[in-house]
Protein backbone atom coordinates (compact mmCIF):
# COMPACT_ATOMS: atom_id res chain seq x y z
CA UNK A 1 -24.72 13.89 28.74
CA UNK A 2 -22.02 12.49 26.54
CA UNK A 3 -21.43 8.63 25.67
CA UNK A 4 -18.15 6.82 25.98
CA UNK A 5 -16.86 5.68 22.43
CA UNK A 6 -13.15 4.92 21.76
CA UNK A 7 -10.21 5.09 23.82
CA UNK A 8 -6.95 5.97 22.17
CA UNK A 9 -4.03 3.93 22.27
CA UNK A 10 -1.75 6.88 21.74
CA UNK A 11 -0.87 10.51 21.55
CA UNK A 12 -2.34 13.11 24.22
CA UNK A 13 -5.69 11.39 25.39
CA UNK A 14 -4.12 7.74 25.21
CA UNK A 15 -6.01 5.75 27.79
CA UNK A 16 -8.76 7.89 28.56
CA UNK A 17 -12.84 7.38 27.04
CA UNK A 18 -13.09 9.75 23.74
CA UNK A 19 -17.56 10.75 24.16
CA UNK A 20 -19.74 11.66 22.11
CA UNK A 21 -23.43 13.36 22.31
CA UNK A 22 -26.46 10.95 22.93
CA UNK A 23 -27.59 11.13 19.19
CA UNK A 24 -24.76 9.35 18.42
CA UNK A 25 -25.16 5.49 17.15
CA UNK A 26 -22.73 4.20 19.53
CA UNK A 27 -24.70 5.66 22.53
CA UNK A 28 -26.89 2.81 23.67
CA UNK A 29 -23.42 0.31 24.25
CA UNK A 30 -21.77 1.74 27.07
CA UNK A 31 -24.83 1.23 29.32
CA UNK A 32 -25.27 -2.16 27.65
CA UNK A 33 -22.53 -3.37 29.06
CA UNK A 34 -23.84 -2.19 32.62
CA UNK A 35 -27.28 -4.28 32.00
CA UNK A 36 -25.03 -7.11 30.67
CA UNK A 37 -23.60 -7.52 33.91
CA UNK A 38 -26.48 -6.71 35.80
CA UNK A 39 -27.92 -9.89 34.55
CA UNK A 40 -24.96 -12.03 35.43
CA UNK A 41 -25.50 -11.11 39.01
CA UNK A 42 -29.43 -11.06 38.81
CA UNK A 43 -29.69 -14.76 36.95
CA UNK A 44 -25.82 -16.02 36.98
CA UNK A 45 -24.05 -14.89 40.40
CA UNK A 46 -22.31 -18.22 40.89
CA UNK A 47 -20.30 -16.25 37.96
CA UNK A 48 -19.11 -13.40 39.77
CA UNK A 49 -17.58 -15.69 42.52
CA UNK A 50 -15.00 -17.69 40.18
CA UNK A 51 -12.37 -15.40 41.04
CA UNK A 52 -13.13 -13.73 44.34
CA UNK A 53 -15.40 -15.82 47.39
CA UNK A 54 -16.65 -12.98 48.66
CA UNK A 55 -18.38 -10.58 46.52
CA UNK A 56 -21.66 -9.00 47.92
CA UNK A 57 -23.66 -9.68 45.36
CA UNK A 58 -26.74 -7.55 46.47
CA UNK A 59 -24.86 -4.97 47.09
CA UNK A 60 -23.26 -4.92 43.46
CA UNK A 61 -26.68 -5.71 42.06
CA UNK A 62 -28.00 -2.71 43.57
CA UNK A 63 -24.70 -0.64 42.39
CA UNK A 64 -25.19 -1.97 39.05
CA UNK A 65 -29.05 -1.31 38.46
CA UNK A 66 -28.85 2.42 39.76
CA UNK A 67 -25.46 3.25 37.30
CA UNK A 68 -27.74 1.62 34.39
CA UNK A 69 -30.67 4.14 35.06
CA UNK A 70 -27.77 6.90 35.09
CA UNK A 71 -26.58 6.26 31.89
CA UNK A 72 -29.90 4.85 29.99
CA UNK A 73 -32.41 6.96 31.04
CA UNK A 74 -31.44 10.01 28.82
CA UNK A 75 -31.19 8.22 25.59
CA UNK A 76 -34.87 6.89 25.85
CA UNK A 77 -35.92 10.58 23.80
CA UNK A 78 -33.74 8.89 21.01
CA UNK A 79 -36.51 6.07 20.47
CA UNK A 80 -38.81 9.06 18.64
CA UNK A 81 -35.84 9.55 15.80
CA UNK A 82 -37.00 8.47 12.35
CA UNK A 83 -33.71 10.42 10.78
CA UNK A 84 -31.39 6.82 11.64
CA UNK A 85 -31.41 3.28 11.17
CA UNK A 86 -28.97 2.93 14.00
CA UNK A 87 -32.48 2.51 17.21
CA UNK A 88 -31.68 -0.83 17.18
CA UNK A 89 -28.20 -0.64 18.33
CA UNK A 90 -29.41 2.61 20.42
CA UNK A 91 -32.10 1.21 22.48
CA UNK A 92 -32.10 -2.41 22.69
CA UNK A 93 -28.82 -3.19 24.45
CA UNK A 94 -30.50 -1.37 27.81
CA UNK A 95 -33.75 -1.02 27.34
CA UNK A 96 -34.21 -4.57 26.42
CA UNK A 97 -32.91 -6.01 29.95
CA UNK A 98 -34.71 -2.86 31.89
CA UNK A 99 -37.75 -4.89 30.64
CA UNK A 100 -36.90 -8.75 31.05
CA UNK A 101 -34.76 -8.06 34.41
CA UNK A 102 -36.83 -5.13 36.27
CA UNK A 103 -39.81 -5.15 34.49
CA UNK A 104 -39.74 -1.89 33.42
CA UNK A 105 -42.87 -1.24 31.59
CA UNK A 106 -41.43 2.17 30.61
CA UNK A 107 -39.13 0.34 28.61
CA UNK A 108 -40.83 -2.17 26.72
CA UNK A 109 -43.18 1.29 25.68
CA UNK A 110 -39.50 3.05 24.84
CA UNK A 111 -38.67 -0.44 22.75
CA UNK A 112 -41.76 -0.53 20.80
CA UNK A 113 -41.52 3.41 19.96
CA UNK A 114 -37.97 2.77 18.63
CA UNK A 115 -39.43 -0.33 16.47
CA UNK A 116 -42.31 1.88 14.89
CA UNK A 117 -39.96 4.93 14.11
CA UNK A 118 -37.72 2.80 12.52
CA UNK A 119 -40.38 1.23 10.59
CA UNK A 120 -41.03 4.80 8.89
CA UNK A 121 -37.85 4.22 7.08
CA UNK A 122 -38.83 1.30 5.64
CA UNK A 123 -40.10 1.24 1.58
CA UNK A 124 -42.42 -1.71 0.56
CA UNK A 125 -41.56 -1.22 -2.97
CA UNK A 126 -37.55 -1.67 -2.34
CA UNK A 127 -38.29 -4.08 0.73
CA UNK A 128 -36.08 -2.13 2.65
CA UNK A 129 -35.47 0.10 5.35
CA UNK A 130 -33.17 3.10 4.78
CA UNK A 131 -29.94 3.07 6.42
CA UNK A 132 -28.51 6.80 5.54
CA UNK A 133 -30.01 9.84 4.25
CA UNK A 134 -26.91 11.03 3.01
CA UNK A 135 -23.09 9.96 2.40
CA UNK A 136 -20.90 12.95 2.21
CA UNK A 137 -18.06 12.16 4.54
CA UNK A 138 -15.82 10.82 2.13
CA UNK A 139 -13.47 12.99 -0.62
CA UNK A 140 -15.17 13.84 -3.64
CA UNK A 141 -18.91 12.03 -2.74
CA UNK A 142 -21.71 13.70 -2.01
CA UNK A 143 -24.51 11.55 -2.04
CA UNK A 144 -27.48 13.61 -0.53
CA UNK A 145 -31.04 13.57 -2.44
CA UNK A 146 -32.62 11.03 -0.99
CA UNK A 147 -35.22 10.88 -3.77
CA UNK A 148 -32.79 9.52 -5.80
CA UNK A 149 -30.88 7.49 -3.33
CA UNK A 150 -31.82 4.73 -1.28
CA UNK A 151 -28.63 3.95 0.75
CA UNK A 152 -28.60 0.43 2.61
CA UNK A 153 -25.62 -0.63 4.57
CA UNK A 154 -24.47 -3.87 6.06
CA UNK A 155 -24.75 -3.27 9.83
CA UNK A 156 -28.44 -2.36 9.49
CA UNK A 157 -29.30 -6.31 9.93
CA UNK A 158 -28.44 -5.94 12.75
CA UNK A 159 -31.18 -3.25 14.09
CA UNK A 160 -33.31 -6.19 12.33
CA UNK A 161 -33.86 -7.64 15.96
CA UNK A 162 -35.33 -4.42 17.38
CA UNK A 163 -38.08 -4.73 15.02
CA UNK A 164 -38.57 -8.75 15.71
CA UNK A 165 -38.58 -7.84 19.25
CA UNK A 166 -40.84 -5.55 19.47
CA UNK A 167 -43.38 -7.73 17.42
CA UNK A 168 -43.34 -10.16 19.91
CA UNK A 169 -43.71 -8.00 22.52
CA UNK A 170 -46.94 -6.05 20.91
CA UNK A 171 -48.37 -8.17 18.95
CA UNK A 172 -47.31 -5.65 16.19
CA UNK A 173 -46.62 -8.16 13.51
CA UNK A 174 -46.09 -5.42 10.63
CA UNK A 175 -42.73 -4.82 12.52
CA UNK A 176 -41.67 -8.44 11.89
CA UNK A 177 -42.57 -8.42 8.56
CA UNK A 178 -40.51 -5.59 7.31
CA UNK A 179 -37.37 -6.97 8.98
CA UNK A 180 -37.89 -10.08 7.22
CA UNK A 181 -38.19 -8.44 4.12
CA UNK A 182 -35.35 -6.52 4.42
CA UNK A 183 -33.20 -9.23 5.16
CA UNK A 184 -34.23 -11.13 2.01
CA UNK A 185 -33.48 -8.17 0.26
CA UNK A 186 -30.43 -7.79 1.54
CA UNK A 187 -29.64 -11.33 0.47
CA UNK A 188 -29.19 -10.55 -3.04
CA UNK A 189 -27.80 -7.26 -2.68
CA UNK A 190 -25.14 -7.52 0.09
CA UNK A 191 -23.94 -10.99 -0.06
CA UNK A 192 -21.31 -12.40 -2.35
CA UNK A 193 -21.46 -16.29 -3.59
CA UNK A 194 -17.29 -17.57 -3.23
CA UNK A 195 -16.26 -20.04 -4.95
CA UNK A 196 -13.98 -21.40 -1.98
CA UNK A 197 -14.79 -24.12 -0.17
CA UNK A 198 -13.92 -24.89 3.91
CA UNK A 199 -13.69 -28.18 4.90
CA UNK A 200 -16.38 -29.90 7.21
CA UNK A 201 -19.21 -27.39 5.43
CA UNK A 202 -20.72 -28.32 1.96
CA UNK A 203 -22.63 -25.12 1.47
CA UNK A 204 -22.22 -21.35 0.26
CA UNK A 205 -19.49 -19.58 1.52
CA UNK A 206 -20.59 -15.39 1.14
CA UNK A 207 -18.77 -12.68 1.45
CA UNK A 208 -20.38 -8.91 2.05
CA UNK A 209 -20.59 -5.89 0.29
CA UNK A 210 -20.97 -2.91 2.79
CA UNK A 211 -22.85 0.08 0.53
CA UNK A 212 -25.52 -0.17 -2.00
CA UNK A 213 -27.11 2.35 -3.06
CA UNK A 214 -30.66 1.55 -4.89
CA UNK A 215 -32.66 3.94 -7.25
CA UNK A 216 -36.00 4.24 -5.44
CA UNK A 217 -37.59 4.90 -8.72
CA UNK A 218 -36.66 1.64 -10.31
CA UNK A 219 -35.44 -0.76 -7.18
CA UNK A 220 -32.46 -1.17 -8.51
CA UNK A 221 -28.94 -1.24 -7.49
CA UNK A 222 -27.36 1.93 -8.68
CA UNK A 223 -23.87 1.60 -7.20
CA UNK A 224 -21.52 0.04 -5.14
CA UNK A 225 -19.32 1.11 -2.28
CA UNK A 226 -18.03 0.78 1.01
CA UNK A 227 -17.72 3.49 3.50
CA UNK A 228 -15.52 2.07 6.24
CA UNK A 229 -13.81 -0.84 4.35
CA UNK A 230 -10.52 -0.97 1.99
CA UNK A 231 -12.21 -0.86 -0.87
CA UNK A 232 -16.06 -1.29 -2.68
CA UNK A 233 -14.68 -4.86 -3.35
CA UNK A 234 -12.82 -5.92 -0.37
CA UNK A 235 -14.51 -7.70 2.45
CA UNK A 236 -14.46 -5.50 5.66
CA UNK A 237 -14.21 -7.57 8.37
CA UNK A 238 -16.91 -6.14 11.05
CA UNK A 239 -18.81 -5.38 7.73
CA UNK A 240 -18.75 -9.18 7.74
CA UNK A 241 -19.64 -9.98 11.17
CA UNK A 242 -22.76 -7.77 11.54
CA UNK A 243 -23.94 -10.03 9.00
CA UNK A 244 -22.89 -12.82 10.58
CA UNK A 245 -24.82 -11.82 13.88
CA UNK A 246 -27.64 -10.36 11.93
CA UNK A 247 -28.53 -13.09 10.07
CA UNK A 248 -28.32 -15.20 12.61
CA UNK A 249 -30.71 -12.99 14.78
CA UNK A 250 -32.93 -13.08 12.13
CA UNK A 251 -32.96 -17.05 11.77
CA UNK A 252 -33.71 -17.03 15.60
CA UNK A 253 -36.84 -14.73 15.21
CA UNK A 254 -37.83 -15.97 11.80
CA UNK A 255 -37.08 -19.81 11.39
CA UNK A 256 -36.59 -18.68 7.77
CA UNK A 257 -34.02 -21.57 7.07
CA UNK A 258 -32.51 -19.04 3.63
CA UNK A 259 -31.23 -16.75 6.87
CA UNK A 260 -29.47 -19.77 8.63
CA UNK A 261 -27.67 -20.92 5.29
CA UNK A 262 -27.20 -17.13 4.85
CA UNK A 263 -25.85 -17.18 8.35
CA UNK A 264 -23.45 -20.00 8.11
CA UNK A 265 -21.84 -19.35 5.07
CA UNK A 266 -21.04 -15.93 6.21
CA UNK A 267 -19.46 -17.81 9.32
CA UNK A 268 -17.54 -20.17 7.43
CA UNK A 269 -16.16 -17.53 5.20
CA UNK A 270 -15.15 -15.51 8.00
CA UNK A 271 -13.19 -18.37 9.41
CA UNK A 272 -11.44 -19.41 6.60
CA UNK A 273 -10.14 -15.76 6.04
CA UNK A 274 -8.49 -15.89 9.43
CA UNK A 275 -6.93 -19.54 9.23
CA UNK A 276 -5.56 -18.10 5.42
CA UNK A 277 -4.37 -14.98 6.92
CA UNK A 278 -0.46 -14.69 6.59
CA UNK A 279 1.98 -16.38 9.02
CA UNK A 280 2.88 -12.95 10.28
CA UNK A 281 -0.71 -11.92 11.86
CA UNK A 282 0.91 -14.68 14.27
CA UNK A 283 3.25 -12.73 17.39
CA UNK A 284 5.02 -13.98 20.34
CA UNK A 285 2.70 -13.15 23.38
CA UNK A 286 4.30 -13.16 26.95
CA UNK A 287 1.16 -14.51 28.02
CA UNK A 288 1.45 -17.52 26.17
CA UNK A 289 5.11 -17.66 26.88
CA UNK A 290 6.97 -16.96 23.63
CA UNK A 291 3.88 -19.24 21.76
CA UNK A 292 2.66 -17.40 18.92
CA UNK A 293 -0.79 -15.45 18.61
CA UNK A 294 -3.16 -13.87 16.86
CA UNK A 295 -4.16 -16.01 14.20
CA UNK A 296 -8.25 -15.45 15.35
CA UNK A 297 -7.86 -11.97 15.61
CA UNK A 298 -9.22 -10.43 12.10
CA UNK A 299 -7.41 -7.71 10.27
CA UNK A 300 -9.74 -4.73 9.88
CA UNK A 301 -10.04 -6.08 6.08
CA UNK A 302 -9.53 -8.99 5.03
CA UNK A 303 -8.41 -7.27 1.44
CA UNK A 304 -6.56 -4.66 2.42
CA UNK A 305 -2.17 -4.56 1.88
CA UNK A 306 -0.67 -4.85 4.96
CA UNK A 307 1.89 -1.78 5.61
CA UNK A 308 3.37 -2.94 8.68
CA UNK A 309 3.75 -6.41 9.14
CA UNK A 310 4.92 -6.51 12.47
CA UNK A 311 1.89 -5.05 13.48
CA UNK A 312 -0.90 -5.43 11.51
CA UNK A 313 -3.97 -3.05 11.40
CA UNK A 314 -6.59 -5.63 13.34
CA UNK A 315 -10.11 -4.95 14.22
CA UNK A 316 -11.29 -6.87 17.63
CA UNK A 317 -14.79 -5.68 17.48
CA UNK A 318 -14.92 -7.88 14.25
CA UNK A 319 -13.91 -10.67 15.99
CA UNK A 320 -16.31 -10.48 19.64
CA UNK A 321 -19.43 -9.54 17.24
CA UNK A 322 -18.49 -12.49 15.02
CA UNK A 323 -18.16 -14.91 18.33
CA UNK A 324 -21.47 -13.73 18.97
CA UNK A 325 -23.19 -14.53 16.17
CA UNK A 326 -22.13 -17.77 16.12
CA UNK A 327 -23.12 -18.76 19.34
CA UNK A 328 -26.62 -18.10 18.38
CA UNK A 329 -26.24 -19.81 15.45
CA UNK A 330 -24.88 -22.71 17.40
CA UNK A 331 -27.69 -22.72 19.98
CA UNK A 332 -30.47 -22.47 16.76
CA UNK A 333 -28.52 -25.39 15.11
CA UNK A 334 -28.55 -27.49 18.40
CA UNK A 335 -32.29 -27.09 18.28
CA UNK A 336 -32.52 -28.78 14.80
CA UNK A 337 -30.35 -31.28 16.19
CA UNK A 338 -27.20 -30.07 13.56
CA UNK A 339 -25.34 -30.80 16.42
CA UNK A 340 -22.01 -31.20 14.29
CA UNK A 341 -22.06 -28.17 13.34
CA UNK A 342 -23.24 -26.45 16.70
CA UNK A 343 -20.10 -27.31 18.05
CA UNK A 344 -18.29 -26.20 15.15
CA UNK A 345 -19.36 -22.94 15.95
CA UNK A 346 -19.11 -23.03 19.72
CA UNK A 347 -15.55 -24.03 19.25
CA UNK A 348 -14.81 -21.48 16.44
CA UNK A 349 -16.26 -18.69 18.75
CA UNK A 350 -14.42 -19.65 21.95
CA UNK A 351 -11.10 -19.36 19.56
CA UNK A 352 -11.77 -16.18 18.38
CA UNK A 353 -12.63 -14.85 21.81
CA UNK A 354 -9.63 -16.47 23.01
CA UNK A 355 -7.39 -15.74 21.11
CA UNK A 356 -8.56 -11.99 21.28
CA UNK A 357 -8.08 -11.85 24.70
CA UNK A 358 -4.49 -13.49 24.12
CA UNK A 359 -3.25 -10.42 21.88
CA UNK A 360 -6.07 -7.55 22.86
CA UNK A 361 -6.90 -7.60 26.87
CA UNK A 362 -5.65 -4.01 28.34
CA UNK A 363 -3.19 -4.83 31.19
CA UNK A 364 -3.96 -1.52 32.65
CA UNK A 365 -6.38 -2.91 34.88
CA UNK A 366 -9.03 -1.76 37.56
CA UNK A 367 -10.94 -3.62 40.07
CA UNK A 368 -13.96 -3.58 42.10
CA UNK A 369 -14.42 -3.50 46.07
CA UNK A 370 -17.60 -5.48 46.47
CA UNK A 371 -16.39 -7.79 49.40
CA UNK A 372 -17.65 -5.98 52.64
CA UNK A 373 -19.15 -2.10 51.32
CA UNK A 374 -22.09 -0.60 51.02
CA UNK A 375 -20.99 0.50 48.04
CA UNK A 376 -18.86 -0.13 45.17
CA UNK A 377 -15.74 1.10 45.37
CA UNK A 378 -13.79 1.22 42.20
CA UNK A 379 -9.57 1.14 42.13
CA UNK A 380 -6.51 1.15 39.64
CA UNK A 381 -4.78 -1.64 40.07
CA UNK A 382 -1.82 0.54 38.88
CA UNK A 383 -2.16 4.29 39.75
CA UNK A 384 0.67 4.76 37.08
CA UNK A 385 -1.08 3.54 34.10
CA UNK A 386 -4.66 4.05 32.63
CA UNK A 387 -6.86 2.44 30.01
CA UNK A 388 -10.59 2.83 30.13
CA UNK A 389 -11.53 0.32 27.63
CA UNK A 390 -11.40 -3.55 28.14
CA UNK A 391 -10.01 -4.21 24.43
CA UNK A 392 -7.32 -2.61 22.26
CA UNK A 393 -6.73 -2.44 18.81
CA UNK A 394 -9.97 -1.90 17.31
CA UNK A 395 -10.74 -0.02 13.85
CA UNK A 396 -13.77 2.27 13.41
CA UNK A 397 -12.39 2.88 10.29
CA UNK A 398 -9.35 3.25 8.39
CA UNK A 399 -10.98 4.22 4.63
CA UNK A 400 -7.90 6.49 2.69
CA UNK A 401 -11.00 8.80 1.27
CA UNK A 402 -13.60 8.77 4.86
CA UNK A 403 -12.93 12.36 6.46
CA UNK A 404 -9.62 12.58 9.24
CA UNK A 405 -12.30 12.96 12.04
CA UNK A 406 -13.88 9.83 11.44
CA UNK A 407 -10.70 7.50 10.80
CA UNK A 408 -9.87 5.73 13.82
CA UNK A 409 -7.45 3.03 14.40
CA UNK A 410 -5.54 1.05 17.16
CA UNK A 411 -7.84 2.16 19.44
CA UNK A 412 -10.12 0.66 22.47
CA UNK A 413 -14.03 0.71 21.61
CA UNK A 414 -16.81 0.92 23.11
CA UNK A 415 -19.08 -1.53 21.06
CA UNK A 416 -15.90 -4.33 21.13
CA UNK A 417 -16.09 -4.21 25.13
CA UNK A 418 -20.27 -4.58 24.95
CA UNK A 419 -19.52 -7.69 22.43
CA UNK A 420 -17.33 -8.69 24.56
CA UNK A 421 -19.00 -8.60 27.71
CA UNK A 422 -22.54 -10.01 26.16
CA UNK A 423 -20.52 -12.90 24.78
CA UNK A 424 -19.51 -14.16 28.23
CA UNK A 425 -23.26 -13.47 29.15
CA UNK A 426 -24.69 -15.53 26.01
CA UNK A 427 -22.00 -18.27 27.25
CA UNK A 428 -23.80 -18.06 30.71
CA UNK A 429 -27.27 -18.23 29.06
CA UNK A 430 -26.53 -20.94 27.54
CA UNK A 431 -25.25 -23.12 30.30
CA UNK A 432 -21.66 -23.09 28.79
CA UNK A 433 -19.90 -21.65 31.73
């Protein structure tokens, strides 16, 4: 079975789902979405009527919960894979609501399997888990003896809440404690103190690094680099937002308050590279009737020289898993009664979102027959035109050195619809729509 991933915006498959094989990090999104949804209409199905009075809502629940099991079911052999950090991001998207929402016992047992596999990556004298084996898919680098390499990337915080998870669900506290040890490391390793300032927020702003690689004979940083971004000292912008959302998963879990400074000043440095972003990441929209848009929308790094500034190379995955993370952050804050800055982030997030949907949302739209059928019927609203993805203009990446086959830009992706999707469900959970 093969896995949706991106959907090109041009040239021979333009519109259509590129796939890949179920080993593939990306893997455990596309039925993510399907569980995301699931649980609007399980716990949320005044939702699904704001549009349309007469969905039937037991017969889309049904629809819904048998398509999941379709598309989940073969990736729970992945959860056995100690060769990738990515089981987070693999498992826990579907397997986490198969639990809470059906009670699947199967797979809380598939969650916990993931958590202890990826906890045989993890080294107690580096307090870190392994992110890559190798890094060979860029021009001249070949980085492959892992005896000598410890390679630690960005994203991995966020496969951080697959191990906190699964603590809490087993009782299996060793779990826990390598995720928080890991994220301390990556503290001092990953994140950059700025010297700007944003106004309203008197603390750190950070930028990230996306690549370090550590000597495992001496815990220390040997190098350096980014494999995705502009360059080893630019600040890509998802690189940026899975730390955002990381760290602020981790705060949640934790209560360690260094992870919710972390967490902040990572959101507040985000920000204010989008509101100083030149004039010209601002277009005309028809939607907005001539008004300009786009200033939320990230570029795919925030360093990077713009080569055509009448469209500039965006990345709108950055932006949803961004909004994400700072909706959690918001709801920890409101906890501590921070409610200031709560909002600050509630606002920010519904902006971004906003503002992505203002330059991003495919027009070539389908719809779903739910009124009166047994079943769910599915139709183009447009016969003529086709887009399979709910977002455009993504970047997977757009490094001059990665390998052709991995360079992908201007494109619809998988993991920016999932964002996208469990944002309006986190707005839901919340009690904010």
């Amino acid at each position: 079975m093969v896995y949706p991933e991106t959907v090109p915006q041009s040239g021979p498959d333009e519109g259509r789902y590129q796939s890949r094989e179920t080993d593939f990090w990306t893997c455990g999104f596309f039925p993510g979405s399907i569980y995301s949804l699931l649980e609007r209409a399980i716990a949320h199905p005044h939702a699904l009527m704001a549009d349309r009075a007469h969905v039937n809502v037991p017969v889309l629940r049904q629809t819904l919960e048998q398509v999941g099991r379709i598309w989940s079911d073969p990736i729970r052999r992945q959860a056995h894979r100690t060769d990738t950090h990515d089981l987070g991001f693999v498992i826990l998207p579907h397997m986490r609501p198969r639990w809470e929402l059906l009670h699947d016992s199967q797979a809380l047992d598939t969650i916990i399997t993931a958590a202890e596999s990826l906890h045989r990556r993890y080294d107690p004298r580096l307090r870190a888990i392994r992110s890559w084996d190798t890094f060979d898919w860029h021009e001249n680098v070949n980085i492959n003896n892992p005896e000598e390499n410890f390679l630690v990337i960005i994203d991995s915080l966020c496969n951080m809440d697959l191990l906190f998870y699964a603590a809490a669900q087993s009782g299996k506290t060793f779990l826990a404690e390598a995720a928080v040890a890991h994220s301390q490391t990556l503290l001092k390793s990953h994140l950059r103190a700025e010297t700007a300032s944003r106004d309203g927020y008197p603390g750190v702003l950070y930028s990230t690094r996306h690549l370090v690689n550590f000597s495992p004979q001496t815990c220390m940083v040997k190098e350096v680099r980014t494999a995705q971004g502009y360059s080893h000292s630019s600040t890509w912008s998802r690189g940026q937002a899975w730390a955002i959302l990381g760290y602020a998963q981790t705060y949640h879990w934790s209560g360690c308050i260094e992870f919710l400074d972390a967490a902040c000043g990572l959101a507040e440095y985000f920000l204010l590279r989008l509101e100083n972003a030149p004039n010209w990441v601002e277009v005309a929209l028809p939607g907005l009737n001539g008004w300009p848009g786009g200033r939320y929308v990230p570029l795919w790094d925030f360093d990077a020289p713009i080569k055509q500034p009448q469209g500039p190379l965006r990345d709108t995955s950055a932006g949803v898993i961004a909004a994400l993370g700072m909706l959690i952050l918001s709801q920890d804050l409101g906890r501590l009664e921070r409610h200031e800055l709560s909002a600050r982030y509630v606002e920010a997030a519904l902006k971004i979102v906003q503002s992505t949907l203002d330059l991003a949302l495919a027009q070539e739209k389908a719809q779903l027959d739910v009124a009166t059928a047994e079943t769910v019927v599915v139709k183009d609203i447009d016969t003529e035109r086709r887009f399979d993805a709910i977002l455009k203009h993504a970047t997977v990446c757009f490094n001059s050195a990665s390998f052709a086959e991995n360079r992908a830009s201007d494109t619809g992706l998988v993991y920016a619809d999932y964002y996208l999707i469990e944002f309006g469900t986190q707005l839901l959970r919340m009690g904010l729509f």
